[in-house]
PDB file of N, CA and C in Angstrom:
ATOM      1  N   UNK A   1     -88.661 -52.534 -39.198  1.00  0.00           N
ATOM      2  CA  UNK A   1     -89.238 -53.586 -38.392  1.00  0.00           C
ATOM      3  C   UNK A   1     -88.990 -54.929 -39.091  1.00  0.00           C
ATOM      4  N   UNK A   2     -88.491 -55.609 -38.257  1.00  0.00           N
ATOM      5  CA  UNK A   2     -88.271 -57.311 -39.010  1.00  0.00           C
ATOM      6  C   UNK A   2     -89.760 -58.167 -38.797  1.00  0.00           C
ATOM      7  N   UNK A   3     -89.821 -58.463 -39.939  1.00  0.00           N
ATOM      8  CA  UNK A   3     -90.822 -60.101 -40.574  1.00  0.00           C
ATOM      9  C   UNK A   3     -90.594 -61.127 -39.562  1.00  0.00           C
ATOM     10  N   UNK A   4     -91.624 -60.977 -38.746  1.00  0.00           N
ATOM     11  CA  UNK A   4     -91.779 -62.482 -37.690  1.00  0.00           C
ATOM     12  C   UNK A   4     -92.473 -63.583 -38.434  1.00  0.00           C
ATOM     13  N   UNK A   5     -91.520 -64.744 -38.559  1.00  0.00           N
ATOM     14  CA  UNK A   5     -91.790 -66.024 -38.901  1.00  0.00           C
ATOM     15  C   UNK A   5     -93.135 -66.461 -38.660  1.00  0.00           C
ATOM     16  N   UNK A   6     -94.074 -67.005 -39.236  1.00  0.00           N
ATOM     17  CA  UNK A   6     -95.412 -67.335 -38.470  1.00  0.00           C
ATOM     18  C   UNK A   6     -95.247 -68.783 -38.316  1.00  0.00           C
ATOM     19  N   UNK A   7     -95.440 -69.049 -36.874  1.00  0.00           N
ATOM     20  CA  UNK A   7     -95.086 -70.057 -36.122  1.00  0.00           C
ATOM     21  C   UNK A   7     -96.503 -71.196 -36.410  1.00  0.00           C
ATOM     22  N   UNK A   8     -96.364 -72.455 -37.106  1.00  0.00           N
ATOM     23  CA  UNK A   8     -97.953 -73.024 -36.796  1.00  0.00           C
ATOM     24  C   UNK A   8     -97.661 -74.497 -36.077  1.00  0.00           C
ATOM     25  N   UNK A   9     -98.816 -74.566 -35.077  1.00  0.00           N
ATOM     26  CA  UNK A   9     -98.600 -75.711 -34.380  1.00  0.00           C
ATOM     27  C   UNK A   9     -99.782 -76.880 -34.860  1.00  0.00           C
ATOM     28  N   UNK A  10     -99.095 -77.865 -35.395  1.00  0.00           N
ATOM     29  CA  UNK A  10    -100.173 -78.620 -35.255  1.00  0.00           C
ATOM     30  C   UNK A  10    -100.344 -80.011 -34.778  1.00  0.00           C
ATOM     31  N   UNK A  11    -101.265 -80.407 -34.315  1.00  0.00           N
ATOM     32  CA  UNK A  11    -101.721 -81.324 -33.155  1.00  0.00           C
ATOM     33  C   UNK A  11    -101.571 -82.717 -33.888  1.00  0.00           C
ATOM     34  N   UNK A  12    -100.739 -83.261 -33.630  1.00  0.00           N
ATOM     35  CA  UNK A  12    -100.770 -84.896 -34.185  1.00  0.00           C
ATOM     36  C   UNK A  12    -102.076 -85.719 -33.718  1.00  0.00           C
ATOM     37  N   UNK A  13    -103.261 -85.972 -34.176  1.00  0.00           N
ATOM     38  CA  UNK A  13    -104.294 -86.497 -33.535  1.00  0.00           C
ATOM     39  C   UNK A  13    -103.871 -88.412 -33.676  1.00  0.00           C
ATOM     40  N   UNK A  14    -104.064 -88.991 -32.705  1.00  0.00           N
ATOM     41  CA  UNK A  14    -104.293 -90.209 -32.353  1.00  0.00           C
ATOM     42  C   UNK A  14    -105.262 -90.693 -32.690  1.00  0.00           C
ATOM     43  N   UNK A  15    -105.105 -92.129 -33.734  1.00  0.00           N
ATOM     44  CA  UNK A  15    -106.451 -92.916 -34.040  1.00  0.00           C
ATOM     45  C   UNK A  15    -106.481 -94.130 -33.391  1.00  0.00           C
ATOM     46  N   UNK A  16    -107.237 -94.118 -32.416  1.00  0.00           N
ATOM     47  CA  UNK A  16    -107.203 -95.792 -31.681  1.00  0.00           C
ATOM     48  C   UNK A  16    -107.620 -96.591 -32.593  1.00  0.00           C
ATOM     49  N   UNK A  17    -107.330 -98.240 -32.020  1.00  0.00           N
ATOM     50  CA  UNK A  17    -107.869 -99.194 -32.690  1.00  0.00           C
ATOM     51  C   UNK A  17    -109.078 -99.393 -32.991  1.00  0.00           C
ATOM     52  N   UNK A  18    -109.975 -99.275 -32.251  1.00  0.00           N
ATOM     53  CA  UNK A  18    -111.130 -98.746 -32.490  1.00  0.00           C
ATOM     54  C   UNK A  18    -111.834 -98.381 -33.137  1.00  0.00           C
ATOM     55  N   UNK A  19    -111.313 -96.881 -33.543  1.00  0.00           N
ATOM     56  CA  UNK A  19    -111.621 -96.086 -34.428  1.00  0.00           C
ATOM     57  C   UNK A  19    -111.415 -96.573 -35.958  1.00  0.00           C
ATOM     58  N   UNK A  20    -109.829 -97.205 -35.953  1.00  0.00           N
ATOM     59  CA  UNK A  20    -109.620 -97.740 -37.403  1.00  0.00           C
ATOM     60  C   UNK A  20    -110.567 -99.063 -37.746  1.00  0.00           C
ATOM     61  N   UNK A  21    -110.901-100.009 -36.499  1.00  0.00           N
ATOM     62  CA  UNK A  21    -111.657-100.817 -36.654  1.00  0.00           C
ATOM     63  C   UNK A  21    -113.400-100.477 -37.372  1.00  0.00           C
ATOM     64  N   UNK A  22    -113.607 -99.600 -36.943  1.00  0.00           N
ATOM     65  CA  UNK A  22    -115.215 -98.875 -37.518  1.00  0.00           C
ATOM     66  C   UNK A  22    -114.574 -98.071 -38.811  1.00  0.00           C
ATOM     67  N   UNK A  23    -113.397 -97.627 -38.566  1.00  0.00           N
ATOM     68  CA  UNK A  23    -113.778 -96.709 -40.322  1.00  0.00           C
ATOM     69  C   UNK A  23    -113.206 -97.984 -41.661  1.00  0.00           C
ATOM     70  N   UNK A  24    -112.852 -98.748 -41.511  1.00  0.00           N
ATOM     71  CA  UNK A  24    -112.518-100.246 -42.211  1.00  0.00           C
ATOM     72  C   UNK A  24    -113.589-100.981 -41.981  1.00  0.00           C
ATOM     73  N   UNK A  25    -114.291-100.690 -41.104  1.00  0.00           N
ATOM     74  CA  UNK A  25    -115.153-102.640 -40.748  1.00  0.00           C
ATOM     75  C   UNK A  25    -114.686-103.534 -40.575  1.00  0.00           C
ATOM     76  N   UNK A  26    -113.661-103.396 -39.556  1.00  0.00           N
ATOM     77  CA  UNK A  26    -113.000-104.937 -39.466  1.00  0.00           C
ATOM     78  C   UNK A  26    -112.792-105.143 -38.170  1.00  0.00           C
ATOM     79  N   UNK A  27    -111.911-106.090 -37.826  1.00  0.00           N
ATOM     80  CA  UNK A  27    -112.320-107.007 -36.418  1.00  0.00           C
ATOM     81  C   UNK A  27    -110.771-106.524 -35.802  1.00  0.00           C
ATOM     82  N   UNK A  28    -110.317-106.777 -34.751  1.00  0.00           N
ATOM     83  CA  UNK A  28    -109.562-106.298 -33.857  1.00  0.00           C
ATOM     84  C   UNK A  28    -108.217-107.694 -34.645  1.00  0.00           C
ATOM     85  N   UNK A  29    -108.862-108.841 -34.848  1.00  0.00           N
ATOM     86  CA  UNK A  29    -107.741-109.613 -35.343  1.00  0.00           C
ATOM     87  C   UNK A  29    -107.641-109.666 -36.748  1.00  0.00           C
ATOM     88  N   UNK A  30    -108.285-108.541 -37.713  1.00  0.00           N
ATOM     89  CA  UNK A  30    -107.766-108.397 -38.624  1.00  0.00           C
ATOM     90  C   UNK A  30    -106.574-106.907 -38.949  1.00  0.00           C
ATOM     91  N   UNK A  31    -107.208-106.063 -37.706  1.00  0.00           N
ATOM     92  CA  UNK A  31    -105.824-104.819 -37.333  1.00  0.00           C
ATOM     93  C   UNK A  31    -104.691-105.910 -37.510  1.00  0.00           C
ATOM     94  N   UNK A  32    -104.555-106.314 -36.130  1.00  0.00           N
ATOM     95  CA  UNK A  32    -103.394-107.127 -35.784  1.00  0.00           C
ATOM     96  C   UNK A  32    -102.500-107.990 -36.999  1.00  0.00           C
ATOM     97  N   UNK A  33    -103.246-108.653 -37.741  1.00  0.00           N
ATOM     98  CA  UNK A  33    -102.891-109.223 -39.047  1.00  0.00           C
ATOM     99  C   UNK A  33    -102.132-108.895 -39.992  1.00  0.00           C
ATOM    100  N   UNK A  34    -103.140-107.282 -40.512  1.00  0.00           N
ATOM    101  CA  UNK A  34    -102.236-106.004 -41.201  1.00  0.00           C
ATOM    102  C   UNK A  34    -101.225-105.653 -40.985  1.00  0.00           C
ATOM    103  N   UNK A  35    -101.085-105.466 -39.428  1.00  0.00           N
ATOM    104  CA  UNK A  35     -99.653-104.771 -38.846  1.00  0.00           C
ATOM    105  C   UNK A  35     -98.446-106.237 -38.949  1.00  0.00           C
ATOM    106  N   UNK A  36     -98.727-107.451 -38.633  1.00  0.00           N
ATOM    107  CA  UNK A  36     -98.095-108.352 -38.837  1.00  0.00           C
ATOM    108  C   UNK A  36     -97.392-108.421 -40.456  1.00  0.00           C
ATOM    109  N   UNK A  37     -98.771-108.317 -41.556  1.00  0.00           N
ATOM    110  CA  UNK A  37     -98.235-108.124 -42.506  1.00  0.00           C
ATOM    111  C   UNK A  37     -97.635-107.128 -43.405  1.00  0.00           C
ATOM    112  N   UNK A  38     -97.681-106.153 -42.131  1.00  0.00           N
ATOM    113  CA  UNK A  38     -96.700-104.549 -42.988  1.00  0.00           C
ATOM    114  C   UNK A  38     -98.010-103.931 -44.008  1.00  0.00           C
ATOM    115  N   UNK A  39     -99.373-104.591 -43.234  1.00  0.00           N
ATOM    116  CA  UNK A  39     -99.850-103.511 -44.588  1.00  0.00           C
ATOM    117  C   UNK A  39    -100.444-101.958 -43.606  1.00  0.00           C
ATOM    118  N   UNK A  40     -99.988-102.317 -42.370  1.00  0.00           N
ATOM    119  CA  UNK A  40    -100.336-101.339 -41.417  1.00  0.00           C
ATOM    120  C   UNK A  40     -99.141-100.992 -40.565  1.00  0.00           C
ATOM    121  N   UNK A  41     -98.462 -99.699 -40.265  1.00  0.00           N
ATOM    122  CA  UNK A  41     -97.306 -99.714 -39.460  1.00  0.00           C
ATOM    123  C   UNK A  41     -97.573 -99.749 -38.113  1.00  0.00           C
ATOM    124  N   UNK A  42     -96.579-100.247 -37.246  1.00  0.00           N
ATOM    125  CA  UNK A  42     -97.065-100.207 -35.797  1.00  0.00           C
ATOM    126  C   UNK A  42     -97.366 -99.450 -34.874  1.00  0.00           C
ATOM    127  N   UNK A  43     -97.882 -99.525 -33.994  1.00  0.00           N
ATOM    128  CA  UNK A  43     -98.626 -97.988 -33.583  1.00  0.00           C
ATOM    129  C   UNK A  43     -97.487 -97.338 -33.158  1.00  0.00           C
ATOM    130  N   UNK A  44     -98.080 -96.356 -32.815  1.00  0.00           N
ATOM    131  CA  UNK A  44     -97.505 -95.012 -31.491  1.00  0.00           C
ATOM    132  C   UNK A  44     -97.216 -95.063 -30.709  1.00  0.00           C
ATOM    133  N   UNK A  45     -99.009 -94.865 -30.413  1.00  0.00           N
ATOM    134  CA  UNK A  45     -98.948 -95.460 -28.776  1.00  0.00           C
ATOM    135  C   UNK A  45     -99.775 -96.406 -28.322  1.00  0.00           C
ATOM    136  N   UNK A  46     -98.751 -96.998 -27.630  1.00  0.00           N
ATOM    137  CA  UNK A  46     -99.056 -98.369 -26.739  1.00  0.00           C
ATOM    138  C   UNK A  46     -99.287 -98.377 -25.816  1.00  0.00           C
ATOM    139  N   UNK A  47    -100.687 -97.967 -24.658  1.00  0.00           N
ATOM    140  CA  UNK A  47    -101.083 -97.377 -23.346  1.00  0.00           C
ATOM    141  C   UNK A  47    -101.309 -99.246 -22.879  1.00  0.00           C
ATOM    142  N   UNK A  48    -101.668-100.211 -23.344  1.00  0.00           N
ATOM    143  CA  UNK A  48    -101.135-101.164 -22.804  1.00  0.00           C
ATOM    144  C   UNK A  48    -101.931-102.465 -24.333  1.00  0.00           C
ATOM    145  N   UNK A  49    -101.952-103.551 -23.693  1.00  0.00           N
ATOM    146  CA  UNK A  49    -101.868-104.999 -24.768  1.00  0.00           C
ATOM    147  C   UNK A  49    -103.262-104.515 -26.165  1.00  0.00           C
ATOM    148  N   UNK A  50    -103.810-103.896 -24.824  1.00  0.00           N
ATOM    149  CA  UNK A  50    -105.706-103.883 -25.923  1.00  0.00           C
ATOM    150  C   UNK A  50    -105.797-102.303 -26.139  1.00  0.00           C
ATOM    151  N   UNK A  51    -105.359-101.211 -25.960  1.00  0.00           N
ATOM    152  CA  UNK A  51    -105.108-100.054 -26.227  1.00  0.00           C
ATOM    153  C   UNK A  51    -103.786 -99.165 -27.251  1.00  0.00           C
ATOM    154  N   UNK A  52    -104.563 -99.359 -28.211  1.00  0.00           N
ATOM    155  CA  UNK A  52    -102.995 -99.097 -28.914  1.00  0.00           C
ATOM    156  C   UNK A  52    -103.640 -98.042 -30.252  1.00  0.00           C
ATOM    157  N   UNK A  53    -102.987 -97.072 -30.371  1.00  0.00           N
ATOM    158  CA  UNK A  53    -102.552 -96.008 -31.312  1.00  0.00           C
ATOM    159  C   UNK A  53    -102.077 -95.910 -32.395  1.00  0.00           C
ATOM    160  N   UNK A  54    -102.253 -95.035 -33.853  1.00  0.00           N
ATOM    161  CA  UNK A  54    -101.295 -94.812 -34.817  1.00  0.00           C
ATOM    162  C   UNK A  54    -101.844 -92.513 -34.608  1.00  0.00           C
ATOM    163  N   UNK A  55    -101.155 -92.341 -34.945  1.00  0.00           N
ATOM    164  CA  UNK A  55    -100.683 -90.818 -35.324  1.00  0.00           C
ATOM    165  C   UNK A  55    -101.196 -90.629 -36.313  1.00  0.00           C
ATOM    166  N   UNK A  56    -101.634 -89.492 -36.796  1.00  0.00           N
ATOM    167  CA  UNK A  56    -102.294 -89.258 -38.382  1.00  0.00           C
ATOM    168  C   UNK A  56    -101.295 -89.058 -39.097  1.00  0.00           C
ATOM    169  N   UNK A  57    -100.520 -88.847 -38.813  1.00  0.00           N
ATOM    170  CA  UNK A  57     -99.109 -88.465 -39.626  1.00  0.00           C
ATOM    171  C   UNK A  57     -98.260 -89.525 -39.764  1.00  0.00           C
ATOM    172  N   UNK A  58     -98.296 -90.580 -39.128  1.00  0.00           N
ATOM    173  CA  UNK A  58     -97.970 -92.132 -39.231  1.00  0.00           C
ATOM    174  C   UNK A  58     -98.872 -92.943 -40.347  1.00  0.00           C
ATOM    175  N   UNK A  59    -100.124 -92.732 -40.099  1.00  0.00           N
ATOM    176  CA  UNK A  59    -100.786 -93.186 -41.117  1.00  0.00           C
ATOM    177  C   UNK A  59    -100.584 -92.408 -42.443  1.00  0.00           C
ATOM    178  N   UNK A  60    -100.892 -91.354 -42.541  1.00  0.00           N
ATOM    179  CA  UNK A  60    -100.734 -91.140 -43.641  1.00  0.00           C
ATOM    180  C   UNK A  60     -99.297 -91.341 -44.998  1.00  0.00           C
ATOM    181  N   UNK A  61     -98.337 -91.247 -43.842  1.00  0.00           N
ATOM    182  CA  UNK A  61     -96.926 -91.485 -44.462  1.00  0.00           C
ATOM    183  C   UNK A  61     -96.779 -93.063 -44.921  1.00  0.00           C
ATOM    184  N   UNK A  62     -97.739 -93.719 -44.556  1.00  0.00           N
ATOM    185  CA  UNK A  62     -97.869 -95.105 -44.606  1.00  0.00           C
ATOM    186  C   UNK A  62     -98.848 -95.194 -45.953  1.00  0.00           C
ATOM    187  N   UNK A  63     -99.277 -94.402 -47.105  1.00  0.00           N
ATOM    188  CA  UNK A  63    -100.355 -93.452 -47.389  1.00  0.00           C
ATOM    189  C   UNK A  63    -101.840 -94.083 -47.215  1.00  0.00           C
ATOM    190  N   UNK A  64    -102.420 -94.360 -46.212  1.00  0.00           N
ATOM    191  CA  UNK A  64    -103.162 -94.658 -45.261  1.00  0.00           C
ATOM    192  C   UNK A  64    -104.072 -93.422 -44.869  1.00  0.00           C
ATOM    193  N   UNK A  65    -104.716 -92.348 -46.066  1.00  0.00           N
ATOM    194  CA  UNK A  65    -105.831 -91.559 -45.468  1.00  0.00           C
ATOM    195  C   UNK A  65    -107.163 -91.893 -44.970  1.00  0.00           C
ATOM    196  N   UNK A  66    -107.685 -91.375 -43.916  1.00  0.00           N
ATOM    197  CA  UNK A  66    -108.802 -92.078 -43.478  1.00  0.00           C
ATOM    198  C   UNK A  66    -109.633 -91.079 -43.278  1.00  0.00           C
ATOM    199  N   UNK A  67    -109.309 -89.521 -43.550  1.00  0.00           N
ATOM    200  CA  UNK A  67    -110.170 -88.512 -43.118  1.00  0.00           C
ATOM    201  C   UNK A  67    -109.929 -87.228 -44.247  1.00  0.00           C
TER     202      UNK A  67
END
């Protein structure tokens, strides 16, 4: 009998602005600032101007742990 590979899936979770705004304490125009100054990479996803995303796996590669 052949060794089946064990397959693992895992879920890229999405951190809105929001969210990074409360786990920092900071203001929506100091996100914006960061990302201007590369100390934050740009999001993911962009669902429109005031809704915007990073990936946990974006952040962290950025090494940006928050959880």
């Amino acid at each position: 009998m052949e060794m089946m590979e064990e397959v693992k899936i895992v879920l890229d979770r999405v951190i809105w602005r929001g969210d990074l705004q409360k786990e920092f304490k900071c203001t929506s125009n100091t996100v914006r600032r960061w990302i201007i100054e590369g100390k934050l990479p740009k999001p993911d996803v962009n669902l429109s101007s005031r809704t915007k995303g990073w990936k946990v796996s974006t952040l962290r590669a950025a090494n940006i742990d928050l959880f």
